[in-house]
C-alpha atoms as a PDB file:
ATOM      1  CA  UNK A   1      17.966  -6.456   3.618  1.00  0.00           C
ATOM      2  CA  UNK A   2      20.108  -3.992   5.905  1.00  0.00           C
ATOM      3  CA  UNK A   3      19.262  -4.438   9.622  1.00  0.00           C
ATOM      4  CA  UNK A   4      20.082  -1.992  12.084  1.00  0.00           C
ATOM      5  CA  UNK A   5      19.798  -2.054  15.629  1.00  0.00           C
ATOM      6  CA  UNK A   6      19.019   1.654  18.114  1.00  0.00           C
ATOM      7  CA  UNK A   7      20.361   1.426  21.588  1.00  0.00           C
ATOM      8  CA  UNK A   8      20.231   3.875  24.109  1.00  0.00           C
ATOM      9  CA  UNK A   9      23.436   5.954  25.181  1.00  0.00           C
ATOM     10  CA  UNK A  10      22.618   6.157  28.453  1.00  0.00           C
ATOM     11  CA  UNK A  11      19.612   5.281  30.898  1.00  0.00           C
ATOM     12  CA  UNK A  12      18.752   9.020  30.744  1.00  0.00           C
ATOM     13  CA  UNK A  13      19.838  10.372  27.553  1.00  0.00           C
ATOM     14  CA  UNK A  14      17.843  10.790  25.028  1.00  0.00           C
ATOM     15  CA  UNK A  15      20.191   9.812  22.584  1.00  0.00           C
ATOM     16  CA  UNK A  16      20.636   6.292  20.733  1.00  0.00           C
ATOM     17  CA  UNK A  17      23.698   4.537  19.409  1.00  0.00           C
ATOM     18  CA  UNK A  18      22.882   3.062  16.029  1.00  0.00           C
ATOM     19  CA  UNK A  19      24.525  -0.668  15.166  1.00  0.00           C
ATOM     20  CA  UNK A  20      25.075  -3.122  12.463  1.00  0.00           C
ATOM     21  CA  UNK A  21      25.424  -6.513  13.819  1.00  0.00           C
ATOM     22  CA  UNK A  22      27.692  -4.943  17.287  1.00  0.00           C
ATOM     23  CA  UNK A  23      29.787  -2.800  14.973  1.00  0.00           C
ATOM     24  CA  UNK A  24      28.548   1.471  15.838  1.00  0.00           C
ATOM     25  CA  UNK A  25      27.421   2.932  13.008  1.00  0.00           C
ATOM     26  CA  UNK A  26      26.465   6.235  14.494  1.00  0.00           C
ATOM     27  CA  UNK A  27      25.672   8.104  17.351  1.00  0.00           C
ATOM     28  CA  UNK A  28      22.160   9.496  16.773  1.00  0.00           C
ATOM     29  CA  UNK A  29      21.542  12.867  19.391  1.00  0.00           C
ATOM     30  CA  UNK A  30      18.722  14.376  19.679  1.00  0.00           C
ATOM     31  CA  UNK A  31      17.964  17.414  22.199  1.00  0.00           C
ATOM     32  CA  UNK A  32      16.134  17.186  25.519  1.00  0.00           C
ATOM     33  CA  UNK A  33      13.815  19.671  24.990  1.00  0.00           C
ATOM     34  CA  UNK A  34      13.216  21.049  20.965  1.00  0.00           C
ATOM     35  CA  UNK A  35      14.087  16.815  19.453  1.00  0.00           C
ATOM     36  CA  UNK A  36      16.597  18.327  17.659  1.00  0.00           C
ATOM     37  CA  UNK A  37      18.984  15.254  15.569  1.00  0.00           C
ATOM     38  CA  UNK A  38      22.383  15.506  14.677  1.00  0.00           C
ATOM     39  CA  UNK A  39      24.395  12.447  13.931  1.00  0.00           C
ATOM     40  CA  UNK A  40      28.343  12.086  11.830  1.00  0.00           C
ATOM     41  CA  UNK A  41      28.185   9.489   9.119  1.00  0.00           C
ATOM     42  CA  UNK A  42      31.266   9.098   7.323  1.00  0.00           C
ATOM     43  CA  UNK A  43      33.034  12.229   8.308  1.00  0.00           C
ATOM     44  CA  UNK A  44      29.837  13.915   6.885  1.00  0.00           C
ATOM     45  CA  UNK A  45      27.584  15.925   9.549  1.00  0.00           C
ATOM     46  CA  UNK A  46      23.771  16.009   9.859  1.00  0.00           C
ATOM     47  CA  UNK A  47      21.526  17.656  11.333  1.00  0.00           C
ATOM     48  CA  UNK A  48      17.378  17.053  11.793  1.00  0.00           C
ATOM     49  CA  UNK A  49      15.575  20.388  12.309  1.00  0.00           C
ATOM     50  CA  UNK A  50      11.547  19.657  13.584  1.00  0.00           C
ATOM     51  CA  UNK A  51       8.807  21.772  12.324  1.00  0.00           C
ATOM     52  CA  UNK A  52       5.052  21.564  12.480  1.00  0.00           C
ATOM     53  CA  UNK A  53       2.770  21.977  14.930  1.00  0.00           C
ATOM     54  CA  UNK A  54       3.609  19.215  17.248  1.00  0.00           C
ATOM     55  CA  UNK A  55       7.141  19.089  15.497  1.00  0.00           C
ATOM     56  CA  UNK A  56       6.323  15.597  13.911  1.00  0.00           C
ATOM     57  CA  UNK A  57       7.051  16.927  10.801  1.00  0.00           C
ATOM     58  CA  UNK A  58      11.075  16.871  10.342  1.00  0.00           C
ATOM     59  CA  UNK A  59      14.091  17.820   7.807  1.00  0.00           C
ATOM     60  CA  UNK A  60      17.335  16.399   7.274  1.00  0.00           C
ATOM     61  CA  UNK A  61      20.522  18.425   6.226  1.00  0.00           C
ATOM     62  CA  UNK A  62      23.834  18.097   5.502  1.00  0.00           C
ATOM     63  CA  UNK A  63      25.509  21.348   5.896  1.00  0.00           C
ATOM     64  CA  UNK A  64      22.932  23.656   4.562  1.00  0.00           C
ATOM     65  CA  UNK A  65      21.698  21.230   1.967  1.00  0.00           C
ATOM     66  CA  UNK A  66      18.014  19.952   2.483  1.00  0.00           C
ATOM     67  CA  UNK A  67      18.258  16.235   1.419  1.00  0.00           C
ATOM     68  CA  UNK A  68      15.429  14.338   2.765  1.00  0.00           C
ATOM     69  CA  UNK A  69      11.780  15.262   4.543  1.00  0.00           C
ATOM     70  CA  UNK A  70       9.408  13.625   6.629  1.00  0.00           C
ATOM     71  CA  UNK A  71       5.809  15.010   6.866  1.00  0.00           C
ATOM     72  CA  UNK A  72       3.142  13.450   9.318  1.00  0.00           C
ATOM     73  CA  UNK A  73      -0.337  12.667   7.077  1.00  0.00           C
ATOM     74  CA  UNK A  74      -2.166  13.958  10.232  1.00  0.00           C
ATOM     75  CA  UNK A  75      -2.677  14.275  14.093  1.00  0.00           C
ATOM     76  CA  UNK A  76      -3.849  11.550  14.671  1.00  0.00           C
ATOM     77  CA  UNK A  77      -2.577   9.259  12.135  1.00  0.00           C
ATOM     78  CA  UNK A  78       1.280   7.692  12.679  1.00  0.00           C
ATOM     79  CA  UNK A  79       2.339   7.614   8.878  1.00  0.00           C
ATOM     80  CA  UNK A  80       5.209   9.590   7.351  1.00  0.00           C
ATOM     81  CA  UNK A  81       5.572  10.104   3.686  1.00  0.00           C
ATOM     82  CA  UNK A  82       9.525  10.085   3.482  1.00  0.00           C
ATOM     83  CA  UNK A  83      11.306  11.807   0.425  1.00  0.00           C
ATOM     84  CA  UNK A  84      15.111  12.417  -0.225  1.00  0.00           C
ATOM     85  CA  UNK A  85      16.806  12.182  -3.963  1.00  0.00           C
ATOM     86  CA  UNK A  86      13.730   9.375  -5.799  1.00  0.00           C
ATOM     87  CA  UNK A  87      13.516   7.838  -2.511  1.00  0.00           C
ATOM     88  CA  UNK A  88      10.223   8.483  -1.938  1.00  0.00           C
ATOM     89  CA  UNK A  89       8.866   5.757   1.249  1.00  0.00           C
ATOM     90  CA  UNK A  90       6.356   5.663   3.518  1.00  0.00           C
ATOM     91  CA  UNK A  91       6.408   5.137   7.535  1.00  0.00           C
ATOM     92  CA  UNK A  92       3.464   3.807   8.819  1.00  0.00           C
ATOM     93  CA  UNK A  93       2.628   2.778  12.464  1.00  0.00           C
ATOM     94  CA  UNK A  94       1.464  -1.192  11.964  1.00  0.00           C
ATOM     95  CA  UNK A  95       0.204  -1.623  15.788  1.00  0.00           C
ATOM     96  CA  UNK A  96      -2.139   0.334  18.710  1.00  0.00           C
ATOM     97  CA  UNK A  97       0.608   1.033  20.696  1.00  0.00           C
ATOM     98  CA  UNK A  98       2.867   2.415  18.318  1.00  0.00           C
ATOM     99  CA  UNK A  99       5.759  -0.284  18.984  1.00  0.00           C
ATOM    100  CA  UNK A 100       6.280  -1.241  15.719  1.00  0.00           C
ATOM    101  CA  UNK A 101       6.038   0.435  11.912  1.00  0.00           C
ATOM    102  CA  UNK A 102       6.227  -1.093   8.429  1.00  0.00           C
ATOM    103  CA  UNK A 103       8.234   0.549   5.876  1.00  0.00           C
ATOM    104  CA  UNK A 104       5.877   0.825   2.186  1.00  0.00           C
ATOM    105  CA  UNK A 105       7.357   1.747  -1.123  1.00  0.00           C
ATOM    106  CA  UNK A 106       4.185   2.030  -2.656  1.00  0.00           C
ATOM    107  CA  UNK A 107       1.620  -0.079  -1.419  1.00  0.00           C
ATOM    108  CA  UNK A 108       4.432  -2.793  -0.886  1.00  0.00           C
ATOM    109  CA  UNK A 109       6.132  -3.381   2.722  1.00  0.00           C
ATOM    110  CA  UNK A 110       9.671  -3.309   2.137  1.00  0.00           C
ATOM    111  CA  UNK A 111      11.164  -3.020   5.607  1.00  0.00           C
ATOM    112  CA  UNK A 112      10.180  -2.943   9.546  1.00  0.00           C
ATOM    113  CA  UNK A 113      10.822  -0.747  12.435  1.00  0.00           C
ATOM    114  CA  UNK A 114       9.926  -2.103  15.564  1.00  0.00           C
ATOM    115  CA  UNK A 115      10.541  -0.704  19.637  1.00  0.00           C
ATOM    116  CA  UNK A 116      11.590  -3.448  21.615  1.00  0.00           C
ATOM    117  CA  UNK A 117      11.962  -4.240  25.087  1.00  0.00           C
ATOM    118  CA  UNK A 118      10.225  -3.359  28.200  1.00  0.00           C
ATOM    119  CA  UNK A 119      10.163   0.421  27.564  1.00  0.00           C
ATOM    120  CA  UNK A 120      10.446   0.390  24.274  1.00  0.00           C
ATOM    121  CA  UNK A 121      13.922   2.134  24.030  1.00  0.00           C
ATOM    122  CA  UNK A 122      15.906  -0.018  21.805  1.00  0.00           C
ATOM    123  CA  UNK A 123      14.536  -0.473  18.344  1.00  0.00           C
ATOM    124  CA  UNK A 124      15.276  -2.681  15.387  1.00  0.00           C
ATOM    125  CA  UNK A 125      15.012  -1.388  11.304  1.00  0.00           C
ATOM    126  CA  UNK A 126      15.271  -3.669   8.316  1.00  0.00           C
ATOM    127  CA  UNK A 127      15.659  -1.752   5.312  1.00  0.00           C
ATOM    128  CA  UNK A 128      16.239  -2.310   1.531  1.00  0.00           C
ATOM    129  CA  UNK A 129      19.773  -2.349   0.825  1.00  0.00           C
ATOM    130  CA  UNK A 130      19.705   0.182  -1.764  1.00  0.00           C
ATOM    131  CA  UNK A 131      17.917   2.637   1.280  1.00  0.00           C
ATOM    132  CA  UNK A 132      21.268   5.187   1.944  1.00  0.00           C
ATOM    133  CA  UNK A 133      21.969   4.781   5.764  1.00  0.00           C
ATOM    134  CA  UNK A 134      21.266   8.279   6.536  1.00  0.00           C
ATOM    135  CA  UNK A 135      17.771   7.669   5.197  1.00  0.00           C
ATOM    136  CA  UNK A 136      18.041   4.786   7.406  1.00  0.00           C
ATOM    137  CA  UNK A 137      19.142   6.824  10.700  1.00  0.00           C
ATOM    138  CA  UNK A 138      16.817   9.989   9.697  1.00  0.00           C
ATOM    139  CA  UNK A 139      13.589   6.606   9.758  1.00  0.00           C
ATOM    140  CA  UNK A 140      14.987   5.899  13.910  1.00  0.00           C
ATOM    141  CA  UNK A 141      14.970   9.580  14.274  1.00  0.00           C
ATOM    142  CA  UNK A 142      10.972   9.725  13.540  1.00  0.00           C
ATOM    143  CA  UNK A 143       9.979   6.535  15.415  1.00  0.00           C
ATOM    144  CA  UNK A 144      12.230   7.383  18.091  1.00  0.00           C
ATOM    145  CA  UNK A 145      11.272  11.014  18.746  1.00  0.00           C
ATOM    146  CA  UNK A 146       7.422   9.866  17.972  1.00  0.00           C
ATOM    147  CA  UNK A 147       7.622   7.319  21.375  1.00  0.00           C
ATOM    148  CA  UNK A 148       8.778  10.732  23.196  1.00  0.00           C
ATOM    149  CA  UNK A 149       5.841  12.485  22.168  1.00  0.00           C
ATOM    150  CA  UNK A 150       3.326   9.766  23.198  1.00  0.00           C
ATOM    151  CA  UNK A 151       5.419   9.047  26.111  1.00  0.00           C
ATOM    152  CA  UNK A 152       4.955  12.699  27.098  1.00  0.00           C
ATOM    153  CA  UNK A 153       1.347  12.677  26.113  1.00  0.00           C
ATOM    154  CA  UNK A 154       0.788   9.620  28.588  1.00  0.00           C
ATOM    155  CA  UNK A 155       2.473  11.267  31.230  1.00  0.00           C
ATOM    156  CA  UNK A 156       0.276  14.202  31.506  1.00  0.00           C
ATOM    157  CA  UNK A 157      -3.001  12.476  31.292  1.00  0.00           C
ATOM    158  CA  UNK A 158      -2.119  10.773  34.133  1.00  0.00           C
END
């Protein structure tokens, strides 16, 4: 099992720095204002283009190559069905607040994602080792840019 850790760049950014063990994988960016991703992997650039109506549907390139997509089952539900290359997964929200998501392949949970801390801005992922680590960082993307979108819900209701 491959665990991953998402911290913050900054206090304000909206960015996260993606670790295995306290070695950086990644730096995961993602726009202020459209959640826009882009990330370097390997000398390899990607980029995560939203779409849908609330933009909680998302796509992951490389280049101009489409090779993985997320798509929300519904408002109001918090599951992703996940596909990229037979990798087909499922993201689903496992608690009220949204702080913490079970990976399913199948009907089976095969990894975690879970917002920790006080605001919820750092996040640990366990995934299957044979899950690519783009897959992995494209999974933070959703969760992460999810908490934005109920953070920003919250904040207007109030």
């Amino acid at each position: 099992m491959a665990t991953l850790r998402a911290e913050p760049l900054s206090w304000l950014s909206f960015g996260v720095r993606i670790l295995s063990g306290d070695e950086e994988i990644t730096q995961l960016k993602i726009s202020a204002f459209r959640t826009k991703g882009s990330f370097k992997l390997d000398g390899d650039e990607f980029t995560i283009e939203p779409s849908g109506f609330f933009r909680s549907d998302a796509t992951l390139m490389k280049g101009s190559s489409v090779i993985a997509k997320a798509k929300k089952a519904g408002v109001f539900k918090r599951t992703w069905e996940i596909s990229s290359a037979g990798h087909h997964l499922t993201l689903e929200s496992r608690s009220l607040m949204g702080r913490e998501y079970a990976l399913l392949l199948g009907t089976q949970e095969v990894g975690r994602v879970k917002r920790q801390g006080f605001s919820g801005r750092q996040t640990a992922m366990e995934f299957p080792d044979n899950v690519p680590v783009f897959l992995q960082v494209f999974r933070a993307y959703i969760v992460i840019s999810q908490a934005r979108r109920e953070a920003a819900a919250a904040a207007s209701g109030s």
